[in-house]
PDB file of N, CA and C in Angstrom:
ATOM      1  N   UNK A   1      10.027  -5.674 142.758  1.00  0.00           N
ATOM      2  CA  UNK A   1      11.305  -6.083 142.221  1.00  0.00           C
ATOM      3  C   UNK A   1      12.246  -6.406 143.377  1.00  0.00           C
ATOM      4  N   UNK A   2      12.771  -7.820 143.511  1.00  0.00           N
ATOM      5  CA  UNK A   2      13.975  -7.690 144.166  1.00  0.00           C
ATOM      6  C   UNK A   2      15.468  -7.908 143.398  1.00  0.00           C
ATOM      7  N   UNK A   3      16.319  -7.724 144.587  1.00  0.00           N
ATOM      8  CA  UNK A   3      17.664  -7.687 143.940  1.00  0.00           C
ATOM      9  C   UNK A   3      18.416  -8.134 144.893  1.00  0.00           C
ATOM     10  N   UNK A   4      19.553  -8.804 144.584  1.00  0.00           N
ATOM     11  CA  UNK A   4      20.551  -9.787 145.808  1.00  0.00           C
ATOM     12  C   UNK A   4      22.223  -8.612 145.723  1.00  0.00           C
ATOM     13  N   UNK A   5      22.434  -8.482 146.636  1.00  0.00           N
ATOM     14  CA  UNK A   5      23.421  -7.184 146.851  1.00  0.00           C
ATOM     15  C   UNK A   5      24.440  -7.915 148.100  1.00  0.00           C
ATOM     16  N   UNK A   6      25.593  -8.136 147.774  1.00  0.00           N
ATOM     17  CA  UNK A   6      26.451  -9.056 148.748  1.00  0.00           C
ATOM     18  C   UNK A   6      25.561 -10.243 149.544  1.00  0.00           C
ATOM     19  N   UNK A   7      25.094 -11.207 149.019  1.00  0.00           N
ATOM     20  CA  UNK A   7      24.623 -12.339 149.666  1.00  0.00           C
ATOM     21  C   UNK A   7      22.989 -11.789 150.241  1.00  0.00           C
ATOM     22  N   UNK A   8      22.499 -10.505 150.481  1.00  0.00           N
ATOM     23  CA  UNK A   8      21.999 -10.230 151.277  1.00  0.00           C
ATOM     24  C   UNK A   8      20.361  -9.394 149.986  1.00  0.00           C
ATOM     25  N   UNK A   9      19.473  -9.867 150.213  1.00  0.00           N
ATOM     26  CA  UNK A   9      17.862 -10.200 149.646  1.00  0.00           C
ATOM     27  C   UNK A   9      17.457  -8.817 149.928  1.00  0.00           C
ATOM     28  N   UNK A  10      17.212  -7.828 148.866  1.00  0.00           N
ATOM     29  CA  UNK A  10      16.566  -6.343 149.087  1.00  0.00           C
ATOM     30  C   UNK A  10      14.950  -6.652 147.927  1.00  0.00           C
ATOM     31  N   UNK A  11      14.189  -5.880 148.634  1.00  0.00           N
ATOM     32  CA  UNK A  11      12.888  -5.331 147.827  1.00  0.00           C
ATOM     33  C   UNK A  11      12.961  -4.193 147.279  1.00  0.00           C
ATOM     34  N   UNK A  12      12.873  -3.830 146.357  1.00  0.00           N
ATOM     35  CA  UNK A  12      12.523  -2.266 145.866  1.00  0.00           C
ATOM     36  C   UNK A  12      10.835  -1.659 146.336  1.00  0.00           C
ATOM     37  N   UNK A  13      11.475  -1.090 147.375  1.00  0.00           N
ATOM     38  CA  UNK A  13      10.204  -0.456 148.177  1.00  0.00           C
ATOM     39  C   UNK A  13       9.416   1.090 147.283  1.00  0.00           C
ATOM     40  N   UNK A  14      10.485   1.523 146.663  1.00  0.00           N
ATOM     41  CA  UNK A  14      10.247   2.601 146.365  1.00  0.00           C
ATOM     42  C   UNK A  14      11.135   3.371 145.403  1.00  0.00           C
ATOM     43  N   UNK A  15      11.159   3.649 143.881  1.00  0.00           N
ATOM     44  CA  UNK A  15      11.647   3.893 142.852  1.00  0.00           C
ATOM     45  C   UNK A  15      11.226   5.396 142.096  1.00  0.00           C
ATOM     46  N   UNK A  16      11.476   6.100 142.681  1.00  0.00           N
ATOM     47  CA  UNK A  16      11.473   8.013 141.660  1.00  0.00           C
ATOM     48  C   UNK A  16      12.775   8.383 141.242  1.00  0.00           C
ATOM     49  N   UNK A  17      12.232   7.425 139.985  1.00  0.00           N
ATOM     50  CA  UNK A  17      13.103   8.271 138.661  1.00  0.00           C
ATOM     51  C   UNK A  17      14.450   7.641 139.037  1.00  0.00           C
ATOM     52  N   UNK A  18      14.984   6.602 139.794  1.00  0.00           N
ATOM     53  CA  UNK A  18      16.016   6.021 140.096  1.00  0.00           C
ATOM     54  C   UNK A  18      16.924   5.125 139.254  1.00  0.00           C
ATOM     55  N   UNK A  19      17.954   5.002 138.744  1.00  0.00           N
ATOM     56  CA  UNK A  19      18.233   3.617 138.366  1.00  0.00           C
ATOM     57  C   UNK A  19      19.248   2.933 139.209  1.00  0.00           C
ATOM     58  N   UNK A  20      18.905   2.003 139.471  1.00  0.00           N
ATOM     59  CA  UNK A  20      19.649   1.104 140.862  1.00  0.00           C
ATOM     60  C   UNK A  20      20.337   0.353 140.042  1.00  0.00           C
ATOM     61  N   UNK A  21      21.985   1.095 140.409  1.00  0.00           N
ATOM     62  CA  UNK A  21      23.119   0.448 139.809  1.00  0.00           C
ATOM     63  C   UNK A  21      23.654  -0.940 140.889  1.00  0.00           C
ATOM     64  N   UNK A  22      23.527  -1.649 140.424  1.00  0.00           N
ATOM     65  CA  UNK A  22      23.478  -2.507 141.011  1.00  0.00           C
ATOM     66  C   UNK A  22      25.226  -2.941 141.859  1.00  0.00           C
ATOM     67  N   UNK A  23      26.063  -2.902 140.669  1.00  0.00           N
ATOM     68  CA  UNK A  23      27.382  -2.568 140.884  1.00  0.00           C
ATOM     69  C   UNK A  23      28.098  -1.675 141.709  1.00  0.00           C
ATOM     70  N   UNK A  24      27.641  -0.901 141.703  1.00  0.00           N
ATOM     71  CA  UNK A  24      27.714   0.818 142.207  1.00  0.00           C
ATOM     72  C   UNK A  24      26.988   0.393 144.016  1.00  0.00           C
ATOM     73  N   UNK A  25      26.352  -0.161 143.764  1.00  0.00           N
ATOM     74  CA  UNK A  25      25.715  -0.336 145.485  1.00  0.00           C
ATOM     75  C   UNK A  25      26.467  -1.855 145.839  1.00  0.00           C
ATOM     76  N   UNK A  26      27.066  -2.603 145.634  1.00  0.00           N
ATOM     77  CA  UNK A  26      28.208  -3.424 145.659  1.00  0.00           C
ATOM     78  C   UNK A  26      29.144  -3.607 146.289  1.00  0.00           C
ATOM     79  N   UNK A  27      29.522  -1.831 145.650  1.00  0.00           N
ATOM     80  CA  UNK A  27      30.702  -1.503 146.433  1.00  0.00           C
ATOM     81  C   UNK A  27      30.468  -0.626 147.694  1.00  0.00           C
ATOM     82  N   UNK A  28      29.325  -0.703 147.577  1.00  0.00           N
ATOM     83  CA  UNK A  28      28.968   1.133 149.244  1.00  0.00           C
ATOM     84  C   UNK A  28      28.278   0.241 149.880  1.00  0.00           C
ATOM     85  N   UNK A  29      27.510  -0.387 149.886  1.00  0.00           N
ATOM     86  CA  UNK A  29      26.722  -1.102 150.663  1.00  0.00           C
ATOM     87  C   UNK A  29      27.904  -1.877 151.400  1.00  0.00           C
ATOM     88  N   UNK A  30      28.118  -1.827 152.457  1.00  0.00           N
ATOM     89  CA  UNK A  30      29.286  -2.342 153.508  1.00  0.00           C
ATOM     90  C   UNK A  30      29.050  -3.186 155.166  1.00  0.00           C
ATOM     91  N   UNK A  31      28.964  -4.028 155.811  1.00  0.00           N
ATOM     92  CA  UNK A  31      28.818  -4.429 156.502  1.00  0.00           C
ATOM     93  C   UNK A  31      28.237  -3.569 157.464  1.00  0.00           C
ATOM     94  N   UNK A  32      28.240  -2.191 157.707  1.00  0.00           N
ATOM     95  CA  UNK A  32      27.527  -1.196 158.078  1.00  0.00           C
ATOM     96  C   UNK A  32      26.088  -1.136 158.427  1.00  0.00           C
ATOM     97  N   UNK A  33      25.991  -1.196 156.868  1.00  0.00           N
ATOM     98  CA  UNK A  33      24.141  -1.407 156.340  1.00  0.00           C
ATOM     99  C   UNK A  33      23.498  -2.893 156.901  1.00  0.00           C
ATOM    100  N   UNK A  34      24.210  -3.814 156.702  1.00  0.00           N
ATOM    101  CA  UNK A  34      23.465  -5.138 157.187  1.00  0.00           C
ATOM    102  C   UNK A  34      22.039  -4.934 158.181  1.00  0.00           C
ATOM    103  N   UNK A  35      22.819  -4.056 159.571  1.00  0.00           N
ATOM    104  CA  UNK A  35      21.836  -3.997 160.772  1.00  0.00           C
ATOM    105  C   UNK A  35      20.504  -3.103 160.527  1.00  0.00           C
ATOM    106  N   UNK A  36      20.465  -2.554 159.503  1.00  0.00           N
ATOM    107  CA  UNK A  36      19.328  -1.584 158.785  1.00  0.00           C
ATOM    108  C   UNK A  36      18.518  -2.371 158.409  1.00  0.00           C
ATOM    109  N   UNK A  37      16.464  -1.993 158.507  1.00  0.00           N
ATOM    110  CA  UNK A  37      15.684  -2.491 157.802  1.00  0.00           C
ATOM    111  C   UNK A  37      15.363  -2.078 156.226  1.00  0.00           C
ATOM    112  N   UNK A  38      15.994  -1.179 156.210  1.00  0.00           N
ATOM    113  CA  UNK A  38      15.553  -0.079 155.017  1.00  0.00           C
ATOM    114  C   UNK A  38      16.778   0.829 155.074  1.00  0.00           C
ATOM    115  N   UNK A  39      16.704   1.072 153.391  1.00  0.00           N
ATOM    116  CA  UNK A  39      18.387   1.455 152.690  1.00  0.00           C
ATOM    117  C   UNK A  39      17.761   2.833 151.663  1.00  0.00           C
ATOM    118  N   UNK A  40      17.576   3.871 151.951  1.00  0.00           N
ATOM    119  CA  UNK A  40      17.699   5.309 151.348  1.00  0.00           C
ATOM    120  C   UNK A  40      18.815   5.075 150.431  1.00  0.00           C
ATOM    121  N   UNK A  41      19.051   5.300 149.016  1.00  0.00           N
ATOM    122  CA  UNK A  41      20.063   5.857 148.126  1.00  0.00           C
ATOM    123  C   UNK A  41      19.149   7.230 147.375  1.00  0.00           C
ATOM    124  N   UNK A  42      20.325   8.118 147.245  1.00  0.00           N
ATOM    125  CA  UNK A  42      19.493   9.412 146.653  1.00  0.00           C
ATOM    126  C   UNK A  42      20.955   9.922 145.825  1.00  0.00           C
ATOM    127  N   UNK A  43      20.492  10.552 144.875  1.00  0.00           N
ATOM    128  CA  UNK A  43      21.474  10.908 144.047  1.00  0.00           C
ATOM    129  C   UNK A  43      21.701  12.427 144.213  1.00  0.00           C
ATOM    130  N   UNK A  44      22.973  13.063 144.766  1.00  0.00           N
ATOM    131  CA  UNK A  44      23.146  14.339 144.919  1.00  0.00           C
ATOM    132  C   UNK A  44      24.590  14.640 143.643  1.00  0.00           C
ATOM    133  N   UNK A  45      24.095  15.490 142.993  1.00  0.00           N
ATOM    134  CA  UNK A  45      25.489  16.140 142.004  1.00  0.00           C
ATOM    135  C   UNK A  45      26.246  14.743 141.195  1.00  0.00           C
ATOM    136  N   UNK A  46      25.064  14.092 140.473  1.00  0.00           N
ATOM    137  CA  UNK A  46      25.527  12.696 140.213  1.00  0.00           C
ATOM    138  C   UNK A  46      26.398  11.667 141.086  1.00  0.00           C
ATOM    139  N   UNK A  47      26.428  11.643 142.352  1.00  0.00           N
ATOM    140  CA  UNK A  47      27.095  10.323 143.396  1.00  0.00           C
ATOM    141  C   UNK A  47      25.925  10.024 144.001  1.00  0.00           C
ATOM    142  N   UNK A  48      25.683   8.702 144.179  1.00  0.00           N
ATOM    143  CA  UNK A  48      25.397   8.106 144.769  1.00  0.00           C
ATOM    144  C   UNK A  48      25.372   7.984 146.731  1.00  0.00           C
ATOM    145  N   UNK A  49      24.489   8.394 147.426  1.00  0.00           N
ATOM    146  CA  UNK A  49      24.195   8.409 149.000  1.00  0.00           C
ATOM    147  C   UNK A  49      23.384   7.464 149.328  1.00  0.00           C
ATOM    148  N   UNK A  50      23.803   6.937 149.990  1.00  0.00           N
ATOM    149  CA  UNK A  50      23.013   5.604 151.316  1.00  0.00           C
ATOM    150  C   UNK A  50      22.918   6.465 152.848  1.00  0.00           C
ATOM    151  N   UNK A  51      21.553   6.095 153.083  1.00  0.00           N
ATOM    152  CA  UNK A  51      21.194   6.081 154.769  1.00  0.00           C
ATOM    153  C   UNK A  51      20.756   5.094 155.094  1.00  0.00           C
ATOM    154  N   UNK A  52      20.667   4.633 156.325  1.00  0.00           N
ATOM    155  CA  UNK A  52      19.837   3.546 156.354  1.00  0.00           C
ATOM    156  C   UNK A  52      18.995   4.159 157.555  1.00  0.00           C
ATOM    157  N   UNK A  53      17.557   2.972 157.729  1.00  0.00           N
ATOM    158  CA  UNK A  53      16.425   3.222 158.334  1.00  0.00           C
ATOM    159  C   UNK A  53      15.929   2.095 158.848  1.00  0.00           C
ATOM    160  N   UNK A  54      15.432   1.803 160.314  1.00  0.00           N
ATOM    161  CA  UNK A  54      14.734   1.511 160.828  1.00  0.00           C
ATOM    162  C   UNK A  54      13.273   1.224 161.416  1.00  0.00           C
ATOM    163  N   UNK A  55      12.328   0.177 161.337  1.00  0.00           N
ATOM    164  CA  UNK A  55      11.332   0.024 162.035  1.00  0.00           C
ATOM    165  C   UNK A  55      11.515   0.139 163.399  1.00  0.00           C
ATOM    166  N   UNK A  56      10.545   0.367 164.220  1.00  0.00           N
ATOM    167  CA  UNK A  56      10.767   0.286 165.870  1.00  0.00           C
ATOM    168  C   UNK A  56      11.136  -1.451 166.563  1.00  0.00           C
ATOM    169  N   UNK A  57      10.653  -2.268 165.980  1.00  0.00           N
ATOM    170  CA  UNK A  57      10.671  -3.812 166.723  1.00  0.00           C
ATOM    171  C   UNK A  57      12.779  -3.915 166.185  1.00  0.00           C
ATOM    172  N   UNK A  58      13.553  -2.811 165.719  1.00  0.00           N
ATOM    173  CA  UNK A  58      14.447  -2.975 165.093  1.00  0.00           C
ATOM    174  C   UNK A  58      15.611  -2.748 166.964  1.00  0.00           C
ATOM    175  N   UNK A  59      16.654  -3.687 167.085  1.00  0.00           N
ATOM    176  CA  UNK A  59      17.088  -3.907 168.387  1.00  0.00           C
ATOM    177  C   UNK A  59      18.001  -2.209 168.192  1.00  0.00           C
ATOM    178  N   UNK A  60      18.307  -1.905 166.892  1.00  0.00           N
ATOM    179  CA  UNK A  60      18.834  -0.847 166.758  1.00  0.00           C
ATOM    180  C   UNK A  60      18.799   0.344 166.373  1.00  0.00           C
ATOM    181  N   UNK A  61      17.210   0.502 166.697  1.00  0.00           N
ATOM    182  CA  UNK A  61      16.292   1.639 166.551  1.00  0.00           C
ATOM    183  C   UNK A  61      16.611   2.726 167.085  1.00  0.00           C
ATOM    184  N   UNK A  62      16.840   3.908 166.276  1.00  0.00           N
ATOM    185  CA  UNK A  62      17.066   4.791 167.191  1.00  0.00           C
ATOM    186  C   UNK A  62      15.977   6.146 166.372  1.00  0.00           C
ATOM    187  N   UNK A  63      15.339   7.430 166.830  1.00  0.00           N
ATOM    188  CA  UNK A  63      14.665   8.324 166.318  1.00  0.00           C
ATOM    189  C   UNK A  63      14.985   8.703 165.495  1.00  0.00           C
ATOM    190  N   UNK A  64      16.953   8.953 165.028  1.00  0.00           N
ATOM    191  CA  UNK A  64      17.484   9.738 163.578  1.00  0.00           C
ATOM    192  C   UNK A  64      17.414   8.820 162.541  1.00  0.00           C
ATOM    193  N   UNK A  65      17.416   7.706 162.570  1.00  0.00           N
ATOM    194  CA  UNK A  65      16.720   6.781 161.690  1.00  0.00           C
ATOM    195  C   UNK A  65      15.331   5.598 161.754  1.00  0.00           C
ATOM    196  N   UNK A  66      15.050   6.376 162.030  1.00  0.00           N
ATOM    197  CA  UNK A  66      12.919   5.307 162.169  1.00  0.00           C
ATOM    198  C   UNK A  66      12.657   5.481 160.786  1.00  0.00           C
ATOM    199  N   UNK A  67      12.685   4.781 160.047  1.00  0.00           N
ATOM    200  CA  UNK A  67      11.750   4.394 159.090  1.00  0.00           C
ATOM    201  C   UNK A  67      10.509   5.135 158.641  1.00  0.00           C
ATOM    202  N   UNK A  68       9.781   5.098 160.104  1.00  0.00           N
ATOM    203  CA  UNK A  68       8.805   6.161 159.896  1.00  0.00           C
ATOM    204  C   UNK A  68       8.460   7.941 159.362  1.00  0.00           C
ATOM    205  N   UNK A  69      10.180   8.510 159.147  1.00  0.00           N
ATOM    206  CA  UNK A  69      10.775   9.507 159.325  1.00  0.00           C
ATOM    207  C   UNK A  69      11.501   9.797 157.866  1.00  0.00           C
ATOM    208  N   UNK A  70      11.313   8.603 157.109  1.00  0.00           N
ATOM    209  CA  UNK A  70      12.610   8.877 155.585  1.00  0.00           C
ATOM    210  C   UNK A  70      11.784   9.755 154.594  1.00  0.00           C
ATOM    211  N   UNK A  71      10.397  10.139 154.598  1.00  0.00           N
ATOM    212  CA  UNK A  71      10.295  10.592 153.555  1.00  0.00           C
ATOM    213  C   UNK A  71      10.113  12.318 153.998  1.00  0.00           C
ATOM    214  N   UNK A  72      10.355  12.501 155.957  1.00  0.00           N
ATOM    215  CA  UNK A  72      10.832  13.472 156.269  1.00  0.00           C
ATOM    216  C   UNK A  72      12.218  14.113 155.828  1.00  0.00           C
ATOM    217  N   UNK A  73      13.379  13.188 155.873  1.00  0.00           N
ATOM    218  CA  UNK A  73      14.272  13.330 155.519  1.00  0.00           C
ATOM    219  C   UNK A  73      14.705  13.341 154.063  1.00  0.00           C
ATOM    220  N   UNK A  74      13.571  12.678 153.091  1.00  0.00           N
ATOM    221  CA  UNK A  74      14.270  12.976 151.763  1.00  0.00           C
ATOM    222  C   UNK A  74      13.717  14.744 152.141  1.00  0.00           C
ATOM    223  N   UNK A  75      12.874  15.168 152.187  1.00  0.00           N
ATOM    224  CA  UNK A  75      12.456  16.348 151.855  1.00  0.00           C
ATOM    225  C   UNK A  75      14.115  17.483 152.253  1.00  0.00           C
ATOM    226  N   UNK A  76      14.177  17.477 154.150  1.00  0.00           N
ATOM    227  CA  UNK A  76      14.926  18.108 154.264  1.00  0.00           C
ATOM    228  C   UNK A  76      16.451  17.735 154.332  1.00  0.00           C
ATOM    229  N   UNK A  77      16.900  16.801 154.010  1.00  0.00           N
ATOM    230  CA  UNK A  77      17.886  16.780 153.500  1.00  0.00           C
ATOM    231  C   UNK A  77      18.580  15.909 152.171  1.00  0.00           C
ATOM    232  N   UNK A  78      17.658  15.694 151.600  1.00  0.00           N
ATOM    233  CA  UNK A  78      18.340  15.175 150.070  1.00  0.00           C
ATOM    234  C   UNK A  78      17.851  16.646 149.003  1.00  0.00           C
ATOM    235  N   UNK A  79      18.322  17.087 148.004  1.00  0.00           N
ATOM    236  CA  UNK A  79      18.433  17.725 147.053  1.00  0.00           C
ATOM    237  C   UNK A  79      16.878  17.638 146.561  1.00  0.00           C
ATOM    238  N   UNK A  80      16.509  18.422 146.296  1.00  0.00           N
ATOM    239  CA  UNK A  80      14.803  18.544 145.934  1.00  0.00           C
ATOM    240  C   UNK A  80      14.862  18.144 144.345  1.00  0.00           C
ATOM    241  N   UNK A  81      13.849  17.790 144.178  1.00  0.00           N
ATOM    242  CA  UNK A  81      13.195  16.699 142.870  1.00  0.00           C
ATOM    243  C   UNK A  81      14.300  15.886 142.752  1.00  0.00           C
ATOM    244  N   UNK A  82      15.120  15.018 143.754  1.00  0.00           N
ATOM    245  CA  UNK A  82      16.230  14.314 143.370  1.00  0.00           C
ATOM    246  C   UNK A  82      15.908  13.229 142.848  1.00  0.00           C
ATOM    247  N   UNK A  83      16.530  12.205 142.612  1.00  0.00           N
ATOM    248  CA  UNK A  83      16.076  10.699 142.098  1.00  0.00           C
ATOM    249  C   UNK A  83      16.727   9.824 143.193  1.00  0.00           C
ATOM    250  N   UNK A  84      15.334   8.724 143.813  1.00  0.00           N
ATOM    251  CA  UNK A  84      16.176   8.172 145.017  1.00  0.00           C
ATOM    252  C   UNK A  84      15.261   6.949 144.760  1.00  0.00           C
ATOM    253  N   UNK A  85      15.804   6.025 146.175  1.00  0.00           N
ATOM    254  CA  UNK A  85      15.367   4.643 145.993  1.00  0.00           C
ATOM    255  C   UNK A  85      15.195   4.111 147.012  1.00  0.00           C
ATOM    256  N   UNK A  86      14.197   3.329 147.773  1.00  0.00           N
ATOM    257  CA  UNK A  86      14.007   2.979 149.282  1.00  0.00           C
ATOM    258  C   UNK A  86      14.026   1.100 149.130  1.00  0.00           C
ATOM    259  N   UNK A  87      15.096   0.612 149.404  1.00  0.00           N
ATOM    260  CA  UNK A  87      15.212  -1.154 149.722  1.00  0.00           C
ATOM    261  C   UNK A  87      15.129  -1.448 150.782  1.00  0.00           C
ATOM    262  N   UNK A  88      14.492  -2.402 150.795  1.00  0.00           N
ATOM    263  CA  UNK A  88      13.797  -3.253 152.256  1.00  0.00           C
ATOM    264  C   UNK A  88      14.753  -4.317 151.666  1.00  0.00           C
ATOM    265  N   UNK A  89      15.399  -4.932 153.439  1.00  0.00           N
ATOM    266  CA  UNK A  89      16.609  -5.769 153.375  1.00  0.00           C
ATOM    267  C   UNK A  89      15.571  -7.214 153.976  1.00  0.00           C
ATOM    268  N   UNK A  90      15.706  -7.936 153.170  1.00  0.00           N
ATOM    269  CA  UNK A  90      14.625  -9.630 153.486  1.00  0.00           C
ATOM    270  C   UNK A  90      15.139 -10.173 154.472  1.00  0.00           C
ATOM    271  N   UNK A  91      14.673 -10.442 155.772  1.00  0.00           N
ATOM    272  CA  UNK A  91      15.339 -11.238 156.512  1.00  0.00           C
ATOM    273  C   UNK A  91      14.815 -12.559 156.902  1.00  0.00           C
ATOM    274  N   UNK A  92      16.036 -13.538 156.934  1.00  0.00           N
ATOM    275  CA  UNK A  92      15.214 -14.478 156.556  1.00  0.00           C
ATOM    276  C   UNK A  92      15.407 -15.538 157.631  1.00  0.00           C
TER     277      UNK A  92
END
């Protein structure tokens, strides 16, 4: 599934139990996120959280966000059995 989120082409990489408000990421998704390969949303106490994540070939790679590392981080720090969502940003 993709989805177009401020001008900018996401994949749904990864969907548990999520519903991707599309509106709702609209407004949070912020010029911030652009430089990210990959966009973490996880739902804590009903709000909505964004991280973003990195591949290594990424110019703005750094270890607290590698890509390789998010499903380390849902564990220890998102809310256990939460509902979250992993988008890959299309670059084109």
């Amino acid at each position: 599934m993709k989805i177009v989120i401020n001008d900018i082409e996401y994949e749904v990489v990864e969907n548990n139990n999520a519903t991707i408000d599309e509106e709702q990421l609209k407004e949070m998704l912020t010029e911030y996120f652009q430089d990210f390969d990959y966009i973490l949303g996880d739902y804590a106490y009903s709000k909505l959280r964004l991280k973003g994540f990195n591949e290594k070939d990424n110019k703005n790679y750094k270890n607290i966000n590698a890509y390789e590392n998010i499903h380390e981080y849902i564990e220890k720090y998102c809310a256990y059995g939460c509902k979250y969502f992993i988008l890959k940003q299309i670059r084109k």
